[in-house]
Protein backbone atom coordinates (compact mmCIF):
# COMPACT_ATOMS: atom_id res chain seq x y z
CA UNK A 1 0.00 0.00 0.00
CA UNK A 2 1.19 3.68 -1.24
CA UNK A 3 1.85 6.48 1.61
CA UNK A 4 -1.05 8.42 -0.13
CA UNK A 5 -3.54 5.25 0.20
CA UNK A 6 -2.27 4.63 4.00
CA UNK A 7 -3.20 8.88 4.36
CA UNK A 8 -6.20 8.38 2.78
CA UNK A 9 -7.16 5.48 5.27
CA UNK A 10 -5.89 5.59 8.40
CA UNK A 11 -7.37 2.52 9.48
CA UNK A 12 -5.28 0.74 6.43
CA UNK A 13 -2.27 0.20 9.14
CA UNK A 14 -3.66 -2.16 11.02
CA UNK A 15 -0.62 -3.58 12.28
CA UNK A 16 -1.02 -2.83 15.88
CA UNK A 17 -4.40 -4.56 16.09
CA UNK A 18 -4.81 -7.94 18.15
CA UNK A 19 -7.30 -9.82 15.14
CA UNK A 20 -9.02 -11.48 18.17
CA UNK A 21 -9.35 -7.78 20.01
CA UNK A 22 -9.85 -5.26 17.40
CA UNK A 23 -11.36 -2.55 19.40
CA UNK A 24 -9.41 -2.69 22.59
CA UNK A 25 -10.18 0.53 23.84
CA UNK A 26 -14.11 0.34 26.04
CA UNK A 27 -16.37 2.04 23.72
CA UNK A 28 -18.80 4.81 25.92
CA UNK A 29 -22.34 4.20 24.82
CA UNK A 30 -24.53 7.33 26.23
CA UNK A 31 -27.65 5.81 29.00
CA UNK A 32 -31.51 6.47 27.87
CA UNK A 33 -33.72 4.97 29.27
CA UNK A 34 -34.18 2.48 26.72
CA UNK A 35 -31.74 -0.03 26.33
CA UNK A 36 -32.02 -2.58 23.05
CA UNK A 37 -30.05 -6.26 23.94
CA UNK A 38 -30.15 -7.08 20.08
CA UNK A 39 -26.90 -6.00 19.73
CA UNK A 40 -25.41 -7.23 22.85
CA UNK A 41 -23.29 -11.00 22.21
CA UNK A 42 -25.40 -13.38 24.68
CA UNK A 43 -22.35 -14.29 26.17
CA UNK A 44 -22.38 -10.80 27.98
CA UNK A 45 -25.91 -10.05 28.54
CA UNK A 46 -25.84 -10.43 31.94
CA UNK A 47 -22.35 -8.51 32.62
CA UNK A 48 -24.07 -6.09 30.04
CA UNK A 49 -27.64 -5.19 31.68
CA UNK A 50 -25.99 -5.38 35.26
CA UNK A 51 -23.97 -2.57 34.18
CA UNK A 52 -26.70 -0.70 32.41
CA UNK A 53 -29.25 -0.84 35.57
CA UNK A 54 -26.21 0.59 37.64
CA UNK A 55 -25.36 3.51 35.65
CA UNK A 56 -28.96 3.87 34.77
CA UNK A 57 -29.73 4.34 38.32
CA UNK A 58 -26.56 6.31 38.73
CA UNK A 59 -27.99 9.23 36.05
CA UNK A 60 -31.43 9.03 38.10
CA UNK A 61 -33.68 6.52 36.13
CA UNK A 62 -36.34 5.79 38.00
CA UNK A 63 -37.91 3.43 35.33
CA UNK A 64 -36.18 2.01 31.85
CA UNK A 65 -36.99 -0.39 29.21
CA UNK A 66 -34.95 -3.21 28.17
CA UNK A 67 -35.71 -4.71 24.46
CA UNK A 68 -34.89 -8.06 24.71
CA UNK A 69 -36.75 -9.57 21.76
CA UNK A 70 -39.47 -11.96 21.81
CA UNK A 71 -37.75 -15.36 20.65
CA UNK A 72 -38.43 -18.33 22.43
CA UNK A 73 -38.08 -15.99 25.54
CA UNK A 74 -34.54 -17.04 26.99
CA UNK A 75 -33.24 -13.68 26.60
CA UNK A 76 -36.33 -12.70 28.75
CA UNK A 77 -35.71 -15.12 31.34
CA UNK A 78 -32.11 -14.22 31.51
CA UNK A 79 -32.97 -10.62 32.17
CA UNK A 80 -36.06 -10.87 34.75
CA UNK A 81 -33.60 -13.20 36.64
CA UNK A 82 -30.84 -10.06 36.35
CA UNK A 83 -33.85 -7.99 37.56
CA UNK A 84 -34.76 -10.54 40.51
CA UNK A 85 -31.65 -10.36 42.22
CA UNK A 86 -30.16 -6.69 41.67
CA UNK A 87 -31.63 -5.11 45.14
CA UNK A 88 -32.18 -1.49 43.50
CA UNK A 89 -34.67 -3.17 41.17
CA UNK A 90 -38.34 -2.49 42.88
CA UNK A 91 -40.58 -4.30 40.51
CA UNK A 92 -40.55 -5.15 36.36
CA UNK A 93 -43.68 -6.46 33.94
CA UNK A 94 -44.19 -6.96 30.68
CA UNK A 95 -43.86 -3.74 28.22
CA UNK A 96 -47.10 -2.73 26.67
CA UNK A 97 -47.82 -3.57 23.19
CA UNK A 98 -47.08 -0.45 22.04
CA UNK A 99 -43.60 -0.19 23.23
CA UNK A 100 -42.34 -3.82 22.27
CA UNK A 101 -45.09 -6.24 24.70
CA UNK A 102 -43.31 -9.16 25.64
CA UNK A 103 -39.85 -8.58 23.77
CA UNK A 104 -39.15 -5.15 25.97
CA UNK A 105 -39.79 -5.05 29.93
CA UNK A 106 -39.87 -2.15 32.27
CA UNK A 107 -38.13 -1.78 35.20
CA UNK A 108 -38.92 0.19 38.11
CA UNK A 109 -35.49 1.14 40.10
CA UNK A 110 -35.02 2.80 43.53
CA UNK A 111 -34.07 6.45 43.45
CA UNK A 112 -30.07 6.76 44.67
CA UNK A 113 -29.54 9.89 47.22
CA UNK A 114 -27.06 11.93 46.49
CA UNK A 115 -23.77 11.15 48.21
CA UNK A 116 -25.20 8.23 49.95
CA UNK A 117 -25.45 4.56 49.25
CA UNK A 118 -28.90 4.25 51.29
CA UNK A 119 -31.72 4.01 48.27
CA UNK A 120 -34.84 5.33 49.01
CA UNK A 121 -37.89 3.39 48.07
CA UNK A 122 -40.09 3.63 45.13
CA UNK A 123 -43.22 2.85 44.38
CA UNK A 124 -43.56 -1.43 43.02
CA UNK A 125 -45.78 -2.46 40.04
């Protein structure tokens, strides 16, 4: 490959690259509060959507959606089981029809205090 063609793609050098990690840097993704598994590997949806309810909560979510697709609902289980054991999590159902129905739930998260650990409690399905 020319200099000029290396200029005109910088991403041409690729010499420093590990093939089996190509994007070793972590890659910020910006928290809504709706947060779509379809492009998650389901090797880390659970590392994943732990993470997500944290920094959701962190930002001040008191309620998000997670899109887990309908399927044959083991993406679903995986998640409500996620949601049954994370302690900041005050309730979850089904998302209505209109936002997804049984491929997206909604989660209902405690309100952190500022400076504090201690969560105050909200309101359960």
């Amino acid at each position: 490959m020319s200099k000029r063609d290396r200029e005109l793609d910088p991403i041409a050098d690729d010499s420093d690259l590990d093939p089996n990690d190509p994007f070793p840097e972590p890659v910020d993704i910006e928290i809504t509060e709706v947060f779509d598994l379809h492009t998650i590997p389901p090797r880390d949806v659970k590392r994943v959507v732990e993470e997500y309810l944290t920094l959701a909560r962190a930002q001040g979510f008191r309620s998000v959606r997670i899109i887990h697709g309908k399927g044959i609902g083991v993406q679903r289980t995986m998640v409500h089981s996620i949601l049954a054991r994370t302690p900041f999590v005050t309730g979850w159902t089904d998302a209505p029809p209109e936002a997804g129905g049984l491929g997206a739930t909604i989660v209902k998260l405690t309100v952190k205090e500022r400076g504090s650990d201690q969560a105050e409690l909200g309101e359960v399905f």
